[in-house]
N, C-alpha and C. Protein backbone atom coordinates (compact mmCIF):
# COMPACT_ATOMS: atom_id res chain seq x y z
N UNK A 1 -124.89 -42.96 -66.56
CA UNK A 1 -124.94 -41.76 -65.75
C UNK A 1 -125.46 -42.12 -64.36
N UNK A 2 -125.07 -41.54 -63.31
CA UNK A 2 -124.83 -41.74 -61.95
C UNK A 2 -126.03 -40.84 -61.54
N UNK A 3 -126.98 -41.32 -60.75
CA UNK A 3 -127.88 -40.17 -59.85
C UNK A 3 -128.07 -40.21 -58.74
N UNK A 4 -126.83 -40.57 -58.12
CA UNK A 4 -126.24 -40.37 -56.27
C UNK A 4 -126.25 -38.63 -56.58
N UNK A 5 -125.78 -37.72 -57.28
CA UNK A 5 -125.56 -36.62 -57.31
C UNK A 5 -127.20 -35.80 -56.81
N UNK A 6 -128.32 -36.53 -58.20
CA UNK A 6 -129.30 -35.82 -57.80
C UNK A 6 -129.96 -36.50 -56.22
N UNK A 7 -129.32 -37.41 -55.51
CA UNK A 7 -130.11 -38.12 -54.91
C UNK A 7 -130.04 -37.07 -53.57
N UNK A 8 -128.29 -37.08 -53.56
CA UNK A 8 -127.88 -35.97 -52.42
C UNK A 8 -128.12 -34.67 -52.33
N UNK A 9 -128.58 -34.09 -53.64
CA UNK A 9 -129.60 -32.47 -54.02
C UNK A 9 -130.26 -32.63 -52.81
N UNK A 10 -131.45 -33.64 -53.06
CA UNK A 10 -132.70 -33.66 -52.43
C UNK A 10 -132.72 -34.07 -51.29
N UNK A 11 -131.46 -34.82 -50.42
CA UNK A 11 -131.37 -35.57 -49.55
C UNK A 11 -131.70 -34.76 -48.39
N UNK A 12 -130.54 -33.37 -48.00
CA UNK A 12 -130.23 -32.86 -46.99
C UNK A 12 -130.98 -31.37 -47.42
N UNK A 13 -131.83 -30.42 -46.70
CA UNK A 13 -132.23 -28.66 -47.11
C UNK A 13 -130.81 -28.06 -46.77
N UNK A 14 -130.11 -27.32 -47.05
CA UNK A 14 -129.30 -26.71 -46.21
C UNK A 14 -129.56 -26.05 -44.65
N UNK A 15 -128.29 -26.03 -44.04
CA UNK A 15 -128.96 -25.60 -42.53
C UNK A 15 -128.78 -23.76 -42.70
N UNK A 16 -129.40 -23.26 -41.90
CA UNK A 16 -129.46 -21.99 -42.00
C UNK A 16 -128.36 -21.74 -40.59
N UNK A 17 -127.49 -20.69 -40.42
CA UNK A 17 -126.53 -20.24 -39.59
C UNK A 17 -127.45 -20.50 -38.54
N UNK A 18 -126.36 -20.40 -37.40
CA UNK A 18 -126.75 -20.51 -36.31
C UNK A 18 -125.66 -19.24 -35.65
N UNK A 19 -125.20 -18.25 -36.45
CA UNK A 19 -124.28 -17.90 -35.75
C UNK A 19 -124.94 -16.53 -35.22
N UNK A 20 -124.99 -16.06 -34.10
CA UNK A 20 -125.36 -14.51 -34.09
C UNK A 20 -125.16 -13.15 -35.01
N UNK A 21 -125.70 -12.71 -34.56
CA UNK A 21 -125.12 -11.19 -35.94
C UNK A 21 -123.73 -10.66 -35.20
N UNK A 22 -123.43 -10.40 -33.89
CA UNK A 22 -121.45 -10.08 -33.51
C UNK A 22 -121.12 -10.99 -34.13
N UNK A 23 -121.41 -12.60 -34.12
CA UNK A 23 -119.90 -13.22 -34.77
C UNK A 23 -120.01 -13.05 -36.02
N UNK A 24 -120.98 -12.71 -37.38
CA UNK A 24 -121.03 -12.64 -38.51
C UNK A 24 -120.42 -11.14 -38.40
N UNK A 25 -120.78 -10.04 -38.08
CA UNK A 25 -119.84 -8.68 -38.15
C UNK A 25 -118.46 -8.81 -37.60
N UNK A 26 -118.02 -9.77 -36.76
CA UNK A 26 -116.58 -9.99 -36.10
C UNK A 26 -115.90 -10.90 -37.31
N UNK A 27 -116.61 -11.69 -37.86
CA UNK A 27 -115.93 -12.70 -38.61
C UNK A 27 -115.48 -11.96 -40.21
N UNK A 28 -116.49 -10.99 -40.44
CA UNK A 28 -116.86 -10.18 -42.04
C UNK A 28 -115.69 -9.01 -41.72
N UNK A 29 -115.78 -8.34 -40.46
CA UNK A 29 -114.49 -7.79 -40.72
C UNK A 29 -113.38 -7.91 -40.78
N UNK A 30 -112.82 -8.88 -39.82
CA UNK A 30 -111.88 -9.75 -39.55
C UNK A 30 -111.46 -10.52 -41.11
N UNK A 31 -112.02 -10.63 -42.19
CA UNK A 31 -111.78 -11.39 -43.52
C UNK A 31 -111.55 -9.65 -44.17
N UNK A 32 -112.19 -9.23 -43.86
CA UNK A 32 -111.92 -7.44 -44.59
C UNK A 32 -110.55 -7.28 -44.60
N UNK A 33 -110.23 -7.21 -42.81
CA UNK A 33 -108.61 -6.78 -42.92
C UNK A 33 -107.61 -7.77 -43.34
N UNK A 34 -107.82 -9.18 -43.48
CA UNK A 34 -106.95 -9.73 -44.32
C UNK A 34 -107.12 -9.68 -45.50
N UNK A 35 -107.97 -9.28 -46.27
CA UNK A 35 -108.20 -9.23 -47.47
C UNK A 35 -107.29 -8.19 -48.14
N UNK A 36 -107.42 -7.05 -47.30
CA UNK A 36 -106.98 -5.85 -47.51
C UNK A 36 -105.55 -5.62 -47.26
N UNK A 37 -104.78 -6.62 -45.98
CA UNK A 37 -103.72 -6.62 -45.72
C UNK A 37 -102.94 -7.44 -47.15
N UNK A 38 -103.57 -8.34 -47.40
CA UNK A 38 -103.12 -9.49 -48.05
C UNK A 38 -103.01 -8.16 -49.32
N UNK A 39 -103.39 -7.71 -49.58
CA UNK A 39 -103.62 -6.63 -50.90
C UNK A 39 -102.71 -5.53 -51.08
N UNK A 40 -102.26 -5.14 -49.69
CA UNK A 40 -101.33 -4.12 -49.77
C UNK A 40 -99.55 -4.71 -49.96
N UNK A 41 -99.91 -5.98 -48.99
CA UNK A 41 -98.86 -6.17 -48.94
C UNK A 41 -97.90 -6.73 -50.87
N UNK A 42 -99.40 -7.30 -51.51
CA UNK A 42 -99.17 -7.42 -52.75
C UNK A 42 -98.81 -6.35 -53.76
N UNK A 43 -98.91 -4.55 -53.34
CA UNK A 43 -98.70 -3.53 -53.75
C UNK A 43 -97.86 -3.37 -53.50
N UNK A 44 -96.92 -3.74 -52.42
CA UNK A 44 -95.89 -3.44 -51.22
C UNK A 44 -94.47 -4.18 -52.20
N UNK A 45 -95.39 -5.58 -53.23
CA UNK A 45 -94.06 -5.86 -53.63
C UNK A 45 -94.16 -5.70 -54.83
N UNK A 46 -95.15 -4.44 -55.66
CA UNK A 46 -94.64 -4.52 -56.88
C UNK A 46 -94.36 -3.39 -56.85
N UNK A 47 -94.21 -2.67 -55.76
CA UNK A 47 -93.12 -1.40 -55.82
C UNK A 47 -92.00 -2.27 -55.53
N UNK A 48 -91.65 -2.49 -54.83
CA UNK A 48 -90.22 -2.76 -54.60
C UNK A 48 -89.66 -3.61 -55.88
N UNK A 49 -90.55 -3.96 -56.70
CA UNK A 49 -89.76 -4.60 -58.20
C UNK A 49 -90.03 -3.91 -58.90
N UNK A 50 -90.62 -2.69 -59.00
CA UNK A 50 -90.30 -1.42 -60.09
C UNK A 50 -88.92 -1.31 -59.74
N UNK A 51 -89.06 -0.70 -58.14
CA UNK A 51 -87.82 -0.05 -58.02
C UNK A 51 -86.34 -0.74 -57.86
N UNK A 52 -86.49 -1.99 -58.12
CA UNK A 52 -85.41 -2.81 -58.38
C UNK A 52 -84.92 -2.78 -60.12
N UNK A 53 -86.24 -2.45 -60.48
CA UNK A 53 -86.12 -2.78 -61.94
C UNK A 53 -85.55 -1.62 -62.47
N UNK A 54 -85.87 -0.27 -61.55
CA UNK A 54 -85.17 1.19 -61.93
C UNK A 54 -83.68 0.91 -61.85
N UNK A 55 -83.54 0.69 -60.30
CA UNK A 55 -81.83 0.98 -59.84
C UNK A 55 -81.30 -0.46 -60.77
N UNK A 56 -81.39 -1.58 -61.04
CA UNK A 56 -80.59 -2.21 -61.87
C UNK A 56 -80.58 -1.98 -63.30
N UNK A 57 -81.50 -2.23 -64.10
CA UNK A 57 -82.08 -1.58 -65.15
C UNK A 57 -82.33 -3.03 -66.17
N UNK A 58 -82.33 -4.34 -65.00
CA UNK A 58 -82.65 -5.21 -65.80
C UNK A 58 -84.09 -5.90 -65.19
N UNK A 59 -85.08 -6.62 -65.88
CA UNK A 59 -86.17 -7.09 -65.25
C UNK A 59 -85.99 -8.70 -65.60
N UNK A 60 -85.80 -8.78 -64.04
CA UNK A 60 -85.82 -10.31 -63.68
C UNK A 60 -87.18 -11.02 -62.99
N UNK A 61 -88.61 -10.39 -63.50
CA UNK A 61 -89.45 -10.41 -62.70
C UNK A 61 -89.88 -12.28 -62.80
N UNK A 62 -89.42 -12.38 -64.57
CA UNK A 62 -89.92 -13.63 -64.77
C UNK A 62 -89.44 -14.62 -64.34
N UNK A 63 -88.12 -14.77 -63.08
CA UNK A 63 -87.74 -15.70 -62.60
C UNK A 63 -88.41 -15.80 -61.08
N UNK A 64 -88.78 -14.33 -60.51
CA UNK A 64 -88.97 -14.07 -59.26
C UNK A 64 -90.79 -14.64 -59.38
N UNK A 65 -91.58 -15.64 -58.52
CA UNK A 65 -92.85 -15.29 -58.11
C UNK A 65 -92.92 -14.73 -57.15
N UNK A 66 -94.76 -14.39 -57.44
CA UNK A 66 -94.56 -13.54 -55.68
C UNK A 66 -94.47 -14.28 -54.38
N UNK A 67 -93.82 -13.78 -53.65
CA UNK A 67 -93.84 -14.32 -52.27
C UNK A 67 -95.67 -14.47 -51.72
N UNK A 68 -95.10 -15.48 -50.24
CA UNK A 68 -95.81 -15.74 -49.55
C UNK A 68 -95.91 -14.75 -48.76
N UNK A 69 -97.79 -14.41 -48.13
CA UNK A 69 -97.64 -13.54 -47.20
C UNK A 69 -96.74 -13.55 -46.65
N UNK A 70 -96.16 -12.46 -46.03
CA UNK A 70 -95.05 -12.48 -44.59
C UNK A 70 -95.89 -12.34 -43.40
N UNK A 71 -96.43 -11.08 -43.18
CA UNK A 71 -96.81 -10.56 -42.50
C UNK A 71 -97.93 -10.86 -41.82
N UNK A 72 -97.80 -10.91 -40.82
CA UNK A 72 -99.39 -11.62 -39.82
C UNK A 72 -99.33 -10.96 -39.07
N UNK A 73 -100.92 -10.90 -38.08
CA UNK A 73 -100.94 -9.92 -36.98
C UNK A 73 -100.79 -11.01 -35.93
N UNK A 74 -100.22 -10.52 -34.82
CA UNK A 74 -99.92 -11.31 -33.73
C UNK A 74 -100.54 -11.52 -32.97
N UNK A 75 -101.02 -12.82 -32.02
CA UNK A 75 -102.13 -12.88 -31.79
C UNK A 75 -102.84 -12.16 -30.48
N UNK A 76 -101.76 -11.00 -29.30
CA UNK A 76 -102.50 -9.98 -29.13
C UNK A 76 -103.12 -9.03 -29.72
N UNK A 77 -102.85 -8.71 -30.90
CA UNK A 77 -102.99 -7.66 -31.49
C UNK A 77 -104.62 -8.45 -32.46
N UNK A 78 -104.44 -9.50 -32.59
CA UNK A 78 -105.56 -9.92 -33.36
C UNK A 78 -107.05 -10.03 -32.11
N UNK A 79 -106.22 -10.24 -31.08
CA UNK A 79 -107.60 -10.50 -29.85
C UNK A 79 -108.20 -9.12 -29.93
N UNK A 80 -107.07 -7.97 -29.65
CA UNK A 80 -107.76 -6.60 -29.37
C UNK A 80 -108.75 -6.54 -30.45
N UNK A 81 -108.63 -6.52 -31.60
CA UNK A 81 -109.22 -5.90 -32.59
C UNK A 81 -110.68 -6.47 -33.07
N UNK A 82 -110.17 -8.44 -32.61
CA UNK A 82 -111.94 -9.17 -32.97
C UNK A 82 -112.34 -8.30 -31.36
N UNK A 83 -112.19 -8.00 -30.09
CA UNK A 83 -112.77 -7.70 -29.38
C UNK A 83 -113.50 -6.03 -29.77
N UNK A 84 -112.52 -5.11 -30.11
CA UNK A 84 -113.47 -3.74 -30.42
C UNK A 84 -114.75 -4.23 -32.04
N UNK A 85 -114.09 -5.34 -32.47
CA UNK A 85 -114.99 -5.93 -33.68
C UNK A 85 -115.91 -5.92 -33.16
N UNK A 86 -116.37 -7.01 -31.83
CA UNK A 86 -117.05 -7.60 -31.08
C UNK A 86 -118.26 -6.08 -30.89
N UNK A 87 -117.92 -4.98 -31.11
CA UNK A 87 -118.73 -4.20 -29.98
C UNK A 87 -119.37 -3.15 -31.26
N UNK A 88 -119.04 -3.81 -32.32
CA UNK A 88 -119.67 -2.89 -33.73
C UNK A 88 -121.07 -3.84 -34.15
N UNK A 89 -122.14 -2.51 -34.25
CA UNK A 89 -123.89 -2.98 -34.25
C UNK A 89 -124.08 -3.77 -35.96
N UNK A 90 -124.11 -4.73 -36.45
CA UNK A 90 -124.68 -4.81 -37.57
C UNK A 90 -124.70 -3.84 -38.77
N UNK A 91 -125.69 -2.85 -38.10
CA UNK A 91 -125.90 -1.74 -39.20
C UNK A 91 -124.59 -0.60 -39.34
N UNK A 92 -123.45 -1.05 -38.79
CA UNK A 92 -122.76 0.21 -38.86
C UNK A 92 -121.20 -1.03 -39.57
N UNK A 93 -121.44 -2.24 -40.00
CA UNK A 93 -120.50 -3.27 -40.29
C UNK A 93 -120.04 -2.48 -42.11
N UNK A 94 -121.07 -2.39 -42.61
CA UNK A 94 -121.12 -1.90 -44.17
C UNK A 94 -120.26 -0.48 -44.18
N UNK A 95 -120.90 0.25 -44.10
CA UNK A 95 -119.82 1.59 -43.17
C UNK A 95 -118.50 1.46 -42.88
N UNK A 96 -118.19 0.74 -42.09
CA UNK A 96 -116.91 0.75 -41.46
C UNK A 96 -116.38 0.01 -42.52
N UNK A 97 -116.46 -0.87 -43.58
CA UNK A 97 -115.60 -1.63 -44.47
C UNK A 97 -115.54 -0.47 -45.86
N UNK A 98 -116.63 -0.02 -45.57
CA UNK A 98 -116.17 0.67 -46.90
C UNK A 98 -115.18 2.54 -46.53
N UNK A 99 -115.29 2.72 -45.68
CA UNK A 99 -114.64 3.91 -44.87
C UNK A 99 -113.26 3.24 -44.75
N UNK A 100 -112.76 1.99 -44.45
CA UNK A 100 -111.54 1.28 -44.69
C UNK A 100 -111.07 1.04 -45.61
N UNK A 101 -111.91 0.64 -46.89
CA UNK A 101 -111.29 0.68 -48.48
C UNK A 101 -111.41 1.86 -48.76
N UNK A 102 -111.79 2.67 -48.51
CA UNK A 102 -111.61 4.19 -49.06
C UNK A 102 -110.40 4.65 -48.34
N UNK A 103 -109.94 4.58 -47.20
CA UNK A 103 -108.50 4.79 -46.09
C UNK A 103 -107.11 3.91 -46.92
N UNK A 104 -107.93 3.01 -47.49
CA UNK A 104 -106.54 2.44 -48.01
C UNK A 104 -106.13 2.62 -49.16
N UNK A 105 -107.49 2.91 -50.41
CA UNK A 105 -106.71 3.17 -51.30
C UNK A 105 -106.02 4.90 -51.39
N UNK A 106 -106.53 5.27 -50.77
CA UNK A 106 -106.10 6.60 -50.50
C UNK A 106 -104.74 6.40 -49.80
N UNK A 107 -104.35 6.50 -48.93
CA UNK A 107 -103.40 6.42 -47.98
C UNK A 107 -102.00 4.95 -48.81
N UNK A 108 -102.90 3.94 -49.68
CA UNK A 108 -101.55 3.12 -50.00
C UNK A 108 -100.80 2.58 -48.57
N UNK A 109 -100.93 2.51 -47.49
CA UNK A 109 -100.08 2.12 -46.51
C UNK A 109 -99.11 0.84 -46.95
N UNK A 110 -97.98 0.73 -45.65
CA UNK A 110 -97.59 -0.36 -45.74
C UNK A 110 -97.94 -1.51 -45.12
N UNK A 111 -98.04 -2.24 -44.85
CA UNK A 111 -98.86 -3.50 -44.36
C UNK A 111 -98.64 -4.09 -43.27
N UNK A 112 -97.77 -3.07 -42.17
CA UNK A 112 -97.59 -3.07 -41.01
C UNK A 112 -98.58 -2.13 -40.37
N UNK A 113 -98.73 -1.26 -41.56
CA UNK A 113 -99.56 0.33 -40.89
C UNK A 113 -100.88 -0.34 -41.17
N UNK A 114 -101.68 -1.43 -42.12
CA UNK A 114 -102.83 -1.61 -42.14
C UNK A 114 -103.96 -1.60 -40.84
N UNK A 115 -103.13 -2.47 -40.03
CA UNK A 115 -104.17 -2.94 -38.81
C UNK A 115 -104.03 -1.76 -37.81
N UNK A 116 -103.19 -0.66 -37.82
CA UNK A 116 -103.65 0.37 -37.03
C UNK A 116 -104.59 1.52 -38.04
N UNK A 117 -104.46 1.47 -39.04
CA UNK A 117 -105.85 1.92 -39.84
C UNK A 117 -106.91 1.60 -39.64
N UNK A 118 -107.02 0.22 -39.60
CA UNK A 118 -108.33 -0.38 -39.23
C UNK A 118 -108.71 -0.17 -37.66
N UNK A 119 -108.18 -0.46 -36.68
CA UNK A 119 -108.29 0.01 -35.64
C UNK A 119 -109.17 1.75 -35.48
N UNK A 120 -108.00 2.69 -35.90
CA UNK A 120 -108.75 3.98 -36.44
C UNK A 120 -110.48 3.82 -36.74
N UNK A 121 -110.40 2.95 -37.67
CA UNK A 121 -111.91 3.48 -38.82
C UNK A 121 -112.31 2.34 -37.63
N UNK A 122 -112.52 1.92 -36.95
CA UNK A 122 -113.44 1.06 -36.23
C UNK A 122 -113.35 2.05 -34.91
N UNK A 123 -112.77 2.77 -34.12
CA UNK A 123 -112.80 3.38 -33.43
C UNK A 123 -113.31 5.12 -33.65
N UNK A 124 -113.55 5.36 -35.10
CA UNK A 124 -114.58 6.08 -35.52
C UNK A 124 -116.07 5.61 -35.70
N UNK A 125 -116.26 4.60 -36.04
CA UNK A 125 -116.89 3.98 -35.83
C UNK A 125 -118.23 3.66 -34.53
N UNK A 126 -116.88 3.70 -33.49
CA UNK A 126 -117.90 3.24 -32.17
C UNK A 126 -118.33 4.69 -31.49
N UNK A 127 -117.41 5.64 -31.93
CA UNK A 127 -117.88 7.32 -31.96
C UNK A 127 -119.14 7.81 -32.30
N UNK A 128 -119.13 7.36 -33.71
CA UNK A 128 -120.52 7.50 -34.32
C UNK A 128 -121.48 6.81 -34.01
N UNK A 129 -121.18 5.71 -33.23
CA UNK A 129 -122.17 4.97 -32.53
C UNK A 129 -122.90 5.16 -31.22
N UNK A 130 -121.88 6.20 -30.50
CA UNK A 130 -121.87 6.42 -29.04
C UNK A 130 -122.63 8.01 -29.41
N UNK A 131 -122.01 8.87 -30.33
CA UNK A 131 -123.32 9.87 -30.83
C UNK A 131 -124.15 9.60 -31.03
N UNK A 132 -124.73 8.68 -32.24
CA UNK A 132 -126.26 8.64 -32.47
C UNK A 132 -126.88 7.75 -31.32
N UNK A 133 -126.30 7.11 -30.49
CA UNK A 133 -127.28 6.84 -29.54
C UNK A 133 -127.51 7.71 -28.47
N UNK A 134 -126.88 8.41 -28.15
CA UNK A 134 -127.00 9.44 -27.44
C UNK A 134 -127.88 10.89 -27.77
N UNK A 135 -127.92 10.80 -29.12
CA UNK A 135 -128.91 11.49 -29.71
C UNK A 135 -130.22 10.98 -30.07
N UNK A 136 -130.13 9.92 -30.02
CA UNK A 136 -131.81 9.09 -29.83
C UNK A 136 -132.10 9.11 -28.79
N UNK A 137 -131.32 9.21 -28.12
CA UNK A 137 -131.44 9.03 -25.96
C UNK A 137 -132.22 10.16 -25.72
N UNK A 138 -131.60 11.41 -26.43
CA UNK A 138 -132.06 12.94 -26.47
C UNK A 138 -133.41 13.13 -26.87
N UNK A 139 -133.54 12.67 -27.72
CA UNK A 139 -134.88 13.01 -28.55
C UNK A 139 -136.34 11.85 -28.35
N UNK A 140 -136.04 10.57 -27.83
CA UNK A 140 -136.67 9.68 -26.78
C UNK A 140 -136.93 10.57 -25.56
N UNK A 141 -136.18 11.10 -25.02
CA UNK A 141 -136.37 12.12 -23.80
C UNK A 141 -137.35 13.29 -23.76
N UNK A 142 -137.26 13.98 -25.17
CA UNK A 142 -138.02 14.85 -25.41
C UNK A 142 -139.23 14.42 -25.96
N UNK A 143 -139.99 13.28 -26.41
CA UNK A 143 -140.67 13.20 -27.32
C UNK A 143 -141.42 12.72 -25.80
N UNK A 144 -140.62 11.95 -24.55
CA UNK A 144 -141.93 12.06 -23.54
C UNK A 144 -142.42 13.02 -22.70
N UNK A 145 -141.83 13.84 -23.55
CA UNK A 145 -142.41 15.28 -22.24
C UNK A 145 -144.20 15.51 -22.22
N UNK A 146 -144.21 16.55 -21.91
CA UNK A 146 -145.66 16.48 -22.04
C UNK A 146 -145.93 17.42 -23.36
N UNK A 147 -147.28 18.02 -24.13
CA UNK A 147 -147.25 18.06 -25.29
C UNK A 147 -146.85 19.12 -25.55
N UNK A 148 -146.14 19.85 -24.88
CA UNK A 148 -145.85 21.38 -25.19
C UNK A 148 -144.43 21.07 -25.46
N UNK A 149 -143.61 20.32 -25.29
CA UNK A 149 -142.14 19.84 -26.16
C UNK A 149 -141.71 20.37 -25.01
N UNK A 150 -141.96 21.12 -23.95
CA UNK A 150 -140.91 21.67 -22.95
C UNK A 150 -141.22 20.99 -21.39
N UNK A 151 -139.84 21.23 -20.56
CA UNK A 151 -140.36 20.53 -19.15
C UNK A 151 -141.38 21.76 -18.92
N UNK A 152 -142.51 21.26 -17.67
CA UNK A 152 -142.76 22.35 -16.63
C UNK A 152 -141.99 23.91 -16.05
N UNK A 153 -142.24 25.33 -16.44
CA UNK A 153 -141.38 25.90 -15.62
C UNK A 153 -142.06 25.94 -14.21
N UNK A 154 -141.12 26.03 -13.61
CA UNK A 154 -141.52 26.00 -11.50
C UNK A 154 -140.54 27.94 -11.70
N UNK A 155 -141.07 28.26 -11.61
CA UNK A 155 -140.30 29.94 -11.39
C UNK A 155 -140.91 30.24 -9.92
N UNK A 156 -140.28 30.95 -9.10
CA UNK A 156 -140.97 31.74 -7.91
C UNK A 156 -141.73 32.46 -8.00
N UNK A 157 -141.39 33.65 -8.87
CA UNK A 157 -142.16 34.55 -9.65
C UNK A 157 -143.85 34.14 -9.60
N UNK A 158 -144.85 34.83 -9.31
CA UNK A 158 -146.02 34.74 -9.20
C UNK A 158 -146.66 36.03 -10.28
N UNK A 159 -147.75 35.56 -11.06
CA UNK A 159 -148.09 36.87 -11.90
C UNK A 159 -149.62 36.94 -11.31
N UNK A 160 -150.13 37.71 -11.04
CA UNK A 160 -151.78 37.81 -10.68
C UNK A 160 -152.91 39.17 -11.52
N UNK A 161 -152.72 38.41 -12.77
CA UNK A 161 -153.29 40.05 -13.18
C UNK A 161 -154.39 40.62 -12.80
N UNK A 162 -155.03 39.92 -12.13
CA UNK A 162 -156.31 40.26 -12.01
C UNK A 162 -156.47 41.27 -10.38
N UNK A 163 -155.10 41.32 -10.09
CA UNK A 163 -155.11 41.79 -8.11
C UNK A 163 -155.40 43.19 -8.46
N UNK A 164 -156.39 43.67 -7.09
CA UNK A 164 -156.95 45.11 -7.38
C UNK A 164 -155.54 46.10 -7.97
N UNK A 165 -154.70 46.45 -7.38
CA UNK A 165 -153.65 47.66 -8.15
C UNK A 165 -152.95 47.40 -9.04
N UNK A 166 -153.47 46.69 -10.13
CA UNK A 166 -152.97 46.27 -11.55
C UNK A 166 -153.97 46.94 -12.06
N UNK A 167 -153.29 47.82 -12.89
CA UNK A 167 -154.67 48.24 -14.09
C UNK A 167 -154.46 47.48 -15.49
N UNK A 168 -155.31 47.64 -15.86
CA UNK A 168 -156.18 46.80 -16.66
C UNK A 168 -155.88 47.29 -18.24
N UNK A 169 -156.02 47.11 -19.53
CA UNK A 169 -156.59 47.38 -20.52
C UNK A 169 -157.70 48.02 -20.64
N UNK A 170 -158.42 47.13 -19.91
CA UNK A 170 -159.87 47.78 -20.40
C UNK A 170 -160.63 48.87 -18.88
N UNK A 171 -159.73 49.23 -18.35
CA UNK A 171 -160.14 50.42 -17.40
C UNK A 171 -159.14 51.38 -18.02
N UNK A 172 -158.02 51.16 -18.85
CA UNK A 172 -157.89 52.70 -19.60
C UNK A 172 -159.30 52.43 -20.61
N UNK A 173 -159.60 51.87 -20.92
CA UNK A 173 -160.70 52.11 -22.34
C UNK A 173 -161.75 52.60 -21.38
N UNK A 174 -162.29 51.97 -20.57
CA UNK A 174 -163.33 52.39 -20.14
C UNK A 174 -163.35 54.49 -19.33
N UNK A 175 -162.17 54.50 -19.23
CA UNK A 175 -162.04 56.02 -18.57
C UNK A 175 -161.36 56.49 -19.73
N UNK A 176 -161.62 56.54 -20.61
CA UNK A 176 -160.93 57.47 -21.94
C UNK A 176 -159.40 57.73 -21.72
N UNK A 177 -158.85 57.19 -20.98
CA UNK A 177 -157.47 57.46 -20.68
C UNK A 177 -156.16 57.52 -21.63
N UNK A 178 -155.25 58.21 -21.84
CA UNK A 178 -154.42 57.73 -23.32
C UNK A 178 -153.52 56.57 -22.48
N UNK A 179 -153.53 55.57 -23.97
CA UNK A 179 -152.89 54.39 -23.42
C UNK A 179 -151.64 54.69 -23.28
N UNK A 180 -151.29 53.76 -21.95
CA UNK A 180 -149.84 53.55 -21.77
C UNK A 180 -149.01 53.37 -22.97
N UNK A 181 -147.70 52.93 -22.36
CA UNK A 181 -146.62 52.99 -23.57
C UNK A 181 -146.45 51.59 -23.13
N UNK A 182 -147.42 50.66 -23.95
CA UNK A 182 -147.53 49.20 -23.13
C UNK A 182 -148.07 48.44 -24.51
N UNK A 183 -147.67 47.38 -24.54
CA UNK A 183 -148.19 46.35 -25.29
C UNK A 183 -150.02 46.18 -24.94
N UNK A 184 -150.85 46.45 -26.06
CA UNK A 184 -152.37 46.23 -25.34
C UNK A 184 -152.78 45.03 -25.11
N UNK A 185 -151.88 43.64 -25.39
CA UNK A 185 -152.62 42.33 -24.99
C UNK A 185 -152.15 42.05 -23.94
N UNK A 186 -151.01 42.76 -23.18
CA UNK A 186 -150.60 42.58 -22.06
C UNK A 186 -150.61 43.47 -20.89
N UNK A 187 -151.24 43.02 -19.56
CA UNK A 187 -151.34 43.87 -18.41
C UNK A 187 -150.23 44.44 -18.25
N UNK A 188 -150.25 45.56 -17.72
CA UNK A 188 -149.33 46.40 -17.04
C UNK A 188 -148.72 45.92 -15.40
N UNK A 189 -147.63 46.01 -15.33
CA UNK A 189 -147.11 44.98 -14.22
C UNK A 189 -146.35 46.17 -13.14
N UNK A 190 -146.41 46.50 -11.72
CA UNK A 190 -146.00 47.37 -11.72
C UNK A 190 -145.30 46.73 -9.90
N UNK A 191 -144.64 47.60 -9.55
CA UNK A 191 -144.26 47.01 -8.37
C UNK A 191 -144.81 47.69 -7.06
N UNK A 192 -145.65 47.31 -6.30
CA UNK A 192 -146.06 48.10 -5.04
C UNK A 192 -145.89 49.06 -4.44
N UNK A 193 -146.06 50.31 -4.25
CA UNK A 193 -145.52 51.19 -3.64
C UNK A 193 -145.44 50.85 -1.97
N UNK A 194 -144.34 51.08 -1.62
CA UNK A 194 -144.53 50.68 0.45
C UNK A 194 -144.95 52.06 0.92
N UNK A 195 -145.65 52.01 1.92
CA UNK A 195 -146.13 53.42 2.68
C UNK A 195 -144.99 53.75 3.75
């Protein structure tokens, strides 16, 4: 028995990535949609050998294997898509793959229509991304106000309850007067008479 095997265990630790978190979310989705393409297009041909097997009425499946992918995305169409890849946060990578397997098995597409699906759910995606930050933007905004949760009001409006021809609460109490038709925690507000 040979122990070059255990020698090389112990030889090297493994290296840990060096890759950023965009190229691991660009690279993880980017294997999604071929995964998924590669999948439909494999659905794509066992309909078409049912329905060969209907209209002739003989099954020749056991001579036929399956084909080789056909279908590839071209390589504008592959730049656009690692680029909107490029602009999806980590935390929203899990999300968007599973909002895509739920689009496909639902929908069944054909495997031309895949990569504008995916496009779709990644461009929902950067929606929901461009909301909730904008709603943290919101509520970051509000949380520095000062402690009353509201800005300053600046009104023109001046109130002075205390100016001699404002009466009072407590000068109807004090002259037995029947109270106004007035709220009693609040002064009576009245507008100047001009001479």
């Amino acid at each position: 028995m040979s122990l070059t095997p255990w020698l090389r265990w112990h030889a090297a630790p493994p290296r840990l990535s060096s890759r950023s978190p965009a190229e691991m979310v660009l690279e993880t989705l980017m294997v999604e949609l071929a995964g998924q393409m590669r999948e439909a297009e494999r659905q794509q041909w066992e309909r078409s050998k049912a329905v060969r097997k209907i209209c002739t009425g003989v099954d020749y499946s056991w001579l036929a294997s399956a084909p080789r992918p056909a279908y590839d995305l071209s390589p504008g169409e592959r730049l656009q898509l690692e680029d909107v890849c490029a602009k999806i946060h980590p935390s929203y990578c899990g999300p968007a793959i599973l909002r895509f397997r739920q689009l496909m098995a639902e929908r069944e597409p054909e495997v031309q229509e895949g990569s504008r699906l995916f496009r779709s759910v990644l461009q929902e995606v950067l929606e929901r991304m461009k909301q909730e930050e904008a709603a943290h933007k919101l509520t970051r905004q509000w949380s520095l106000r000062p402690r009353g949760g509201l800005a300053p009001f600046k009104g023109r409006a001046r109130i002075a309850p205390f100016a001699s021809d404002i009466r009072t609460i407590s000068e109807d109490v004090e002259r037995d007067a029947p109270p106004p038709s007035r709220t009693w925690s609040m002064p009576e507000f009245r507008a100047r008479k001009e001479d």
